[in-house]
Protein backbone atom coordinates (compact mmCIF):
# COMPACT_ATOMS: atom_id res chain seq x y z
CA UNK A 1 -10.46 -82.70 -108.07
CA UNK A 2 -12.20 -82.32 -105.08
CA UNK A 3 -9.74 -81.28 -101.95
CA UNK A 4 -8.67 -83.03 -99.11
CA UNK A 5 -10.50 -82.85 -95.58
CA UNK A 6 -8.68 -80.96 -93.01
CA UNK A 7 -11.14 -80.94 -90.33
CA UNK A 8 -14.07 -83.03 -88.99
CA UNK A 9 -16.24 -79.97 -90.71
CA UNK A 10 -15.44 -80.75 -93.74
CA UNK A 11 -16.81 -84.16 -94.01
CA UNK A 12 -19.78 -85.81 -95.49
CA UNK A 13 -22.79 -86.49 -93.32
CA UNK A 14 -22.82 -89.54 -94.99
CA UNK A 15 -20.21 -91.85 -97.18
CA UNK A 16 -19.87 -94.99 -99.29
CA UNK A 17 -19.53 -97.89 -97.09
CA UNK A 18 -16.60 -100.69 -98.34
CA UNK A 19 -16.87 -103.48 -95.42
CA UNK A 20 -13.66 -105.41 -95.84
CA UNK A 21 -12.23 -108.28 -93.19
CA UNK A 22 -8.56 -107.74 -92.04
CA UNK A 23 -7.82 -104.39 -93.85
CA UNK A 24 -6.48 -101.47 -92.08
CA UNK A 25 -6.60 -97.84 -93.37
CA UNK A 26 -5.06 -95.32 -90.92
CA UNK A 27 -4.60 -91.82 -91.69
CA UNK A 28 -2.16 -90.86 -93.88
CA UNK A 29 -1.22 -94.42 -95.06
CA UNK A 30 -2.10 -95.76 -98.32
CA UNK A 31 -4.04 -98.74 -99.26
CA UNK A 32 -4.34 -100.17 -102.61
CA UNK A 33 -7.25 -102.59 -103.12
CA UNK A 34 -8.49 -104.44 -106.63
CA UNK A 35 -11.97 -103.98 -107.17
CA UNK A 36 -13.69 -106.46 -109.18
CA UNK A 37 -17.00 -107.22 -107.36
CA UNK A 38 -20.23 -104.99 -109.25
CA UNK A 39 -21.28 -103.48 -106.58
CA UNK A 40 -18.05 -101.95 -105.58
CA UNK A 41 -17.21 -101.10 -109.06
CA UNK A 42 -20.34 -99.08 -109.40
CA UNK A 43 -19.35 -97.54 -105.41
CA UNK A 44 -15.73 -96.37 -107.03
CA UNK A 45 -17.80 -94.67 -110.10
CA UNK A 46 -19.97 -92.82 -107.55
CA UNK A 47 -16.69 -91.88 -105.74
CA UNK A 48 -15.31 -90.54 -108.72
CA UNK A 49 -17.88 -88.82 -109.63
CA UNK A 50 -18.10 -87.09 -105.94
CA UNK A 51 -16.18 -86.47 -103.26
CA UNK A 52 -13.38 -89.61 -104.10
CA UNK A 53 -14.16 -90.44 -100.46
CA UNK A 54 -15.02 -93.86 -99.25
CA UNK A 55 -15.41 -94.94 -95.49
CA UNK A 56 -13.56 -98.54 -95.21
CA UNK A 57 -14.70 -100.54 -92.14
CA UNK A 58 -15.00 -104.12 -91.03
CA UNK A 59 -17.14 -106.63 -90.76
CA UNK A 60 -18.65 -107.54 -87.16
CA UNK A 61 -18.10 -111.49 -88.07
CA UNK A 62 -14.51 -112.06 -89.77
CA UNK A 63 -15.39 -115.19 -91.56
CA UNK A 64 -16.29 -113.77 -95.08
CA UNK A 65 -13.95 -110.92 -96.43
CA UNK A 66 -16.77 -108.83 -97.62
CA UNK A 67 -20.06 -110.20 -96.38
CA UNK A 68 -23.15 -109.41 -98.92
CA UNK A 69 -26.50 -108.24 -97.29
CA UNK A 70 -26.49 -105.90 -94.07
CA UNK A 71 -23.72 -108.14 -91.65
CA UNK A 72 -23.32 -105.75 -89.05
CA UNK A 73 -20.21 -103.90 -88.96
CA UNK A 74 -17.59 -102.42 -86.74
CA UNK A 75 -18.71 -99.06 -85.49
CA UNK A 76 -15.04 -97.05 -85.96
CA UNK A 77 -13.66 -97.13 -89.22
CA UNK A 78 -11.60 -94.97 -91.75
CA UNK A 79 -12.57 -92.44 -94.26
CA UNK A 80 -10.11 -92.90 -97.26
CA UNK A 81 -9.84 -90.29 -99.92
CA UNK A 82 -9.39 -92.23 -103.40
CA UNK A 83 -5.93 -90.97 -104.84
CA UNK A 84 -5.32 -93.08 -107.64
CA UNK A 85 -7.11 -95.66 -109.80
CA UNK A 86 -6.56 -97.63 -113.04
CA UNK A 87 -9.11 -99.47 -115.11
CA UNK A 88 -8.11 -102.79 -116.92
CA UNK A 89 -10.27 -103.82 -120.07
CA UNK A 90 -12.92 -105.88 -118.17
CA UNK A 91 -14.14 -102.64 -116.04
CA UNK A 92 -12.57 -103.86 -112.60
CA UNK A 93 -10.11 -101.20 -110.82
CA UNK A 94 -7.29 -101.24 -109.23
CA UNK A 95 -7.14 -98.31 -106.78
CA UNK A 96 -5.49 -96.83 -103.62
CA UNK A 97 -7.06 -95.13 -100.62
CA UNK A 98 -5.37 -92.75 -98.63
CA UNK A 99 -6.76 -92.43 -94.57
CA UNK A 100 -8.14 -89.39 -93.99
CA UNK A 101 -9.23 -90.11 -90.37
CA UNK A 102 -11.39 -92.49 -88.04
CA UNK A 103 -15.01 -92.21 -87.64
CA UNK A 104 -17.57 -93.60 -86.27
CA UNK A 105 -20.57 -95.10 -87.62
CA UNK A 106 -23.76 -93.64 -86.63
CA UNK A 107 -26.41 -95.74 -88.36
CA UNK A 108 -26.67 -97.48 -91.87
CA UNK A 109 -28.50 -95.33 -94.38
CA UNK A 110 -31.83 -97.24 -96.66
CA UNK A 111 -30.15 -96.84 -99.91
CA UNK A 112 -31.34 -97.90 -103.49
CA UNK A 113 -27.66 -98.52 -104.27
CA UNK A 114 -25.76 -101.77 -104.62
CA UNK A 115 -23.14 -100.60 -101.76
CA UNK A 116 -24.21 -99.60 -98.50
CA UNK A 117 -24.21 -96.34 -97.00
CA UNK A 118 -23.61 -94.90 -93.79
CA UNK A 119 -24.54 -91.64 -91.39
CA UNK A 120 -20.72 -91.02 -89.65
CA UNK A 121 -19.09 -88.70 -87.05
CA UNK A 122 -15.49 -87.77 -87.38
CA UNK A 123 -15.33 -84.89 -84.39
CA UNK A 124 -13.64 -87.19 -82.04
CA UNK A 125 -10.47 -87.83 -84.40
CA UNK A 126 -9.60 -84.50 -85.15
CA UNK A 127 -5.76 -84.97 -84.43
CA UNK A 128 -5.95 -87.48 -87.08
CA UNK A 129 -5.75 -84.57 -89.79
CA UNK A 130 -2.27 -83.42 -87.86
CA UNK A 131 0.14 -85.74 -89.72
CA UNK A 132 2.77 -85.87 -86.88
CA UNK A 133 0.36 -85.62 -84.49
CA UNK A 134 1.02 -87.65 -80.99
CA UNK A 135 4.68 -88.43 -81.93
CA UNK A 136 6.47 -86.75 -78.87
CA UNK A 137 5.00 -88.99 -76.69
CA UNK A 138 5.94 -92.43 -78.95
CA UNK A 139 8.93 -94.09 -77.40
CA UNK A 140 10.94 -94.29 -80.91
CA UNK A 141 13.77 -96.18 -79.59
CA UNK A 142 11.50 -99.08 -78.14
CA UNK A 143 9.59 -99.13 -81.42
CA UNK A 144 12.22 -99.30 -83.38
CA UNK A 145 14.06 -101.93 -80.96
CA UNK A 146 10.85 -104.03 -81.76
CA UNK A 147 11.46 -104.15 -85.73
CA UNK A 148 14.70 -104.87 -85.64
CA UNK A 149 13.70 -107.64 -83.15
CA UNK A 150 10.71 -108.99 -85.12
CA UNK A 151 12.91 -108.83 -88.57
CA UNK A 152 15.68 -111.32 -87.10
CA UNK A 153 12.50 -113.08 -85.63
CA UNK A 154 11.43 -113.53 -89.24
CA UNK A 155 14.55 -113.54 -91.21
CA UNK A 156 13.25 -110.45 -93.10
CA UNK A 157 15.92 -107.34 -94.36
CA UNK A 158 14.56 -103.75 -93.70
CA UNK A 159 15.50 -101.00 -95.37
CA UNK A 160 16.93 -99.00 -91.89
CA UNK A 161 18.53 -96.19 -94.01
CA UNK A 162 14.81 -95.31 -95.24
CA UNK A 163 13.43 -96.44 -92.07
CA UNK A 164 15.50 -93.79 -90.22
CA UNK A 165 14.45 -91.06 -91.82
CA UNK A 166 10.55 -91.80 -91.89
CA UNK A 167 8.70 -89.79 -89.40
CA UNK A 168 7.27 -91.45 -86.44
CA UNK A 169 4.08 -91.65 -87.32
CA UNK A 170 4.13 -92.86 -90.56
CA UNK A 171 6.13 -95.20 -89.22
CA UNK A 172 4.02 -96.16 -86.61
CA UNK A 173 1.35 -96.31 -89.02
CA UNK A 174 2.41 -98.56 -91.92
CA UNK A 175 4.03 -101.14 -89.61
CA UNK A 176 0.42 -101.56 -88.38
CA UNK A 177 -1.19 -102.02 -91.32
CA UNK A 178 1.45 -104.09 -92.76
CA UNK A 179 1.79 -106.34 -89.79
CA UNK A 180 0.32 -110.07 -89.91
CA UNK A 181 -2.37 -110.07 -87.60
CA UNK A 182 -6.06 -110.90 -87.60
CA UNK A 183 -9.24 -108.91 -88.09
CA UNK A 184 -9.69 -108.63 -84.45
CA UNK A 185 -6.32 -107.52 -83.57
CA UNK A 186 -6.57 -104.81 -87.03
CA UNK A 187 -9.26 -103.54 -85.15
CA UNK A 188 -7.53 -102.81 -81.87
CA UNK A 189 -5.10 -100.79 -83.61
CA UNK A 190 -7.49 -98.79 -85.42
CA UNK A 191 -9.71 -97.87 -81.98
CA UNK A 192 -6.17 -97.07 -80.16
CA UNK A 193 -6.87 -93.92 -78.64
CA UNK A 194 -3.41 -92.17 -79.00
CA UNK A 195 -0.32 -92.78 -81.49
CA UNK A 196 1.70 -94.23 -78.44
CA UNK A 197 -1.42 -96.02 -77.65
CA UNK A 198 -0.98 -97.74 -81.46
CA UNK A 199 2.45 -98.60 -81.12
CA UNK A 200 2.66 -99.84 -77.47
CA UNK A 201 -0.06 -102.43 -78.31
CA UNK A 202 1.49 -103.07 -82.01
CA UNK A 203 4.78 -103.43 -79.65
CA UNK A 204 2.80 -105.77 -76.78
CA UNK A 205 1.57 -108.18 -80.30
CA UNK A 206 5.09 -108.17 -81.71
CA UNK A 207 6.25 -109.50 -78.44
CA UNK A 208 3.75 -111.82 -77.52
CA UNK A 209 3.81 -113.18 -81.29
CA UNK A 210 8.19 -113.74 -80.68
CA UNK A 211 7.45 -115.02 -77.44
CA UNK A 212 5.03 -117.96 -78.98
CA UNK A 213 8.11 -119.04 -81.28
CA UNK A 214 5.60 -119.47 -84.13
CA UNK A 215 7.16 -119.94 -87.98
CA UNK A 216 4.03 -118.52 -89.49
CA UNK A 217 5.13 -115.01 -88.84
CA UNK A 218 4.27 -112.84 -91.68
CA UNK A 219 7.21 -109.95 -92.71
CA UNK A 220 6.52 -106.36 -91.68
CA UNK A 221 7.01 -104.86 -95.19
């Protein structure tokens, strides 16, 4: 099986492109998507038979969840490595991604293939291979003040035993990619420069979200 990047050098000049509305990959977190439409079917049997990497990135315009044609797209997105996959008896998959790290798109490649294909750049997101990378400066306390917070907010139970001994990044990271908020706000997240850039705006959302009194809260977990 091929190995996993641990540098910027290591990367493709070019991956599979998966446009997908709303769906956050960060690195290190894990993703699990059904597959079902052709075209991604046959992009999953090229990453199988490759690298097992796949770049996941939005769509510029929100309102389809995987637009068809060449809808521009976001230019930062995240290069997952495909970890696991199982195929039912009608040929669709169910698979996860793990992030690798951010990149950003360069230009669409002319492709003969169903799924589109992209030119990318990873050398600015090299700390994203460093798994605990940026945690130091992440104000744990606040964060986790914020959970706890958003969990009586929502009437959710949180496992604090496991939560307590997850590192801060991880941490950091799934609560953003579980959390219940739009494409646009996804995308923030993503582009935050730092990991205490990430969870002081995941932090700022929570408490602007609370501070609406909304009841369509969705639970972080």
């Amino acid at each position: 099986m091929p190995k996993r990047p641990t540098s910027s050098a290591d990367l493709p000049k070019s991956v599979p492109l998966f446009p997908l509305s709303g769906a956050l990959l960060l690195p290190f977190s894990h993703r699990p998507l059904n597959i079902f439409e052709p075209r991604y079917i046959d992009m999953i049997d090229a990453a199988l038979r490759g690298d097992r990497l796949i770049g996941l990135i939005q769509p510029e315009d929100t309102t389809e969840e995987s637009p068809k044609g060449l809808a521009p797209l976001q230019k930062i997105g995240c290069l997952g490595r495909l970890t696991h996959f199982e195929e039912n008896a009608e040929g669709r998959y169910f698979i996860i991604l793990e992030g690798v790290t951010r990149f950003r798109l360069i230009h669409e490649l002319s492709v003969e293939t169903p799924y589109r294909q992209g030119l990318i750049s990873g050398e600015a997101y090299e700390a994203d291979y460093d798994r605990t990378a940026g945690e130091a400066a992440v104000d744990r306390a606040r964060f986790l003040k914020m959970m706890r917070d958003y969990a009586e907010y929502a009437s959710i139970e949180l496992n604090w035993e496991e939560i307590e001994q997850t590192g801060t990044a991880d941490l950091v990271n799934f609560c953003c990619m579980v959390s219940p908020y739009g494409a646009a706000e996804k995308q923030v997240l993503l582009e935050a420069e730092t990991l205490s850039d990430r969870a002081e705006t995941l932090i700022a959302m929570t408490e602007y979200e609370m501070a609406k009194g909304g009841n369509d809260a969705a639970p972080l977990n």
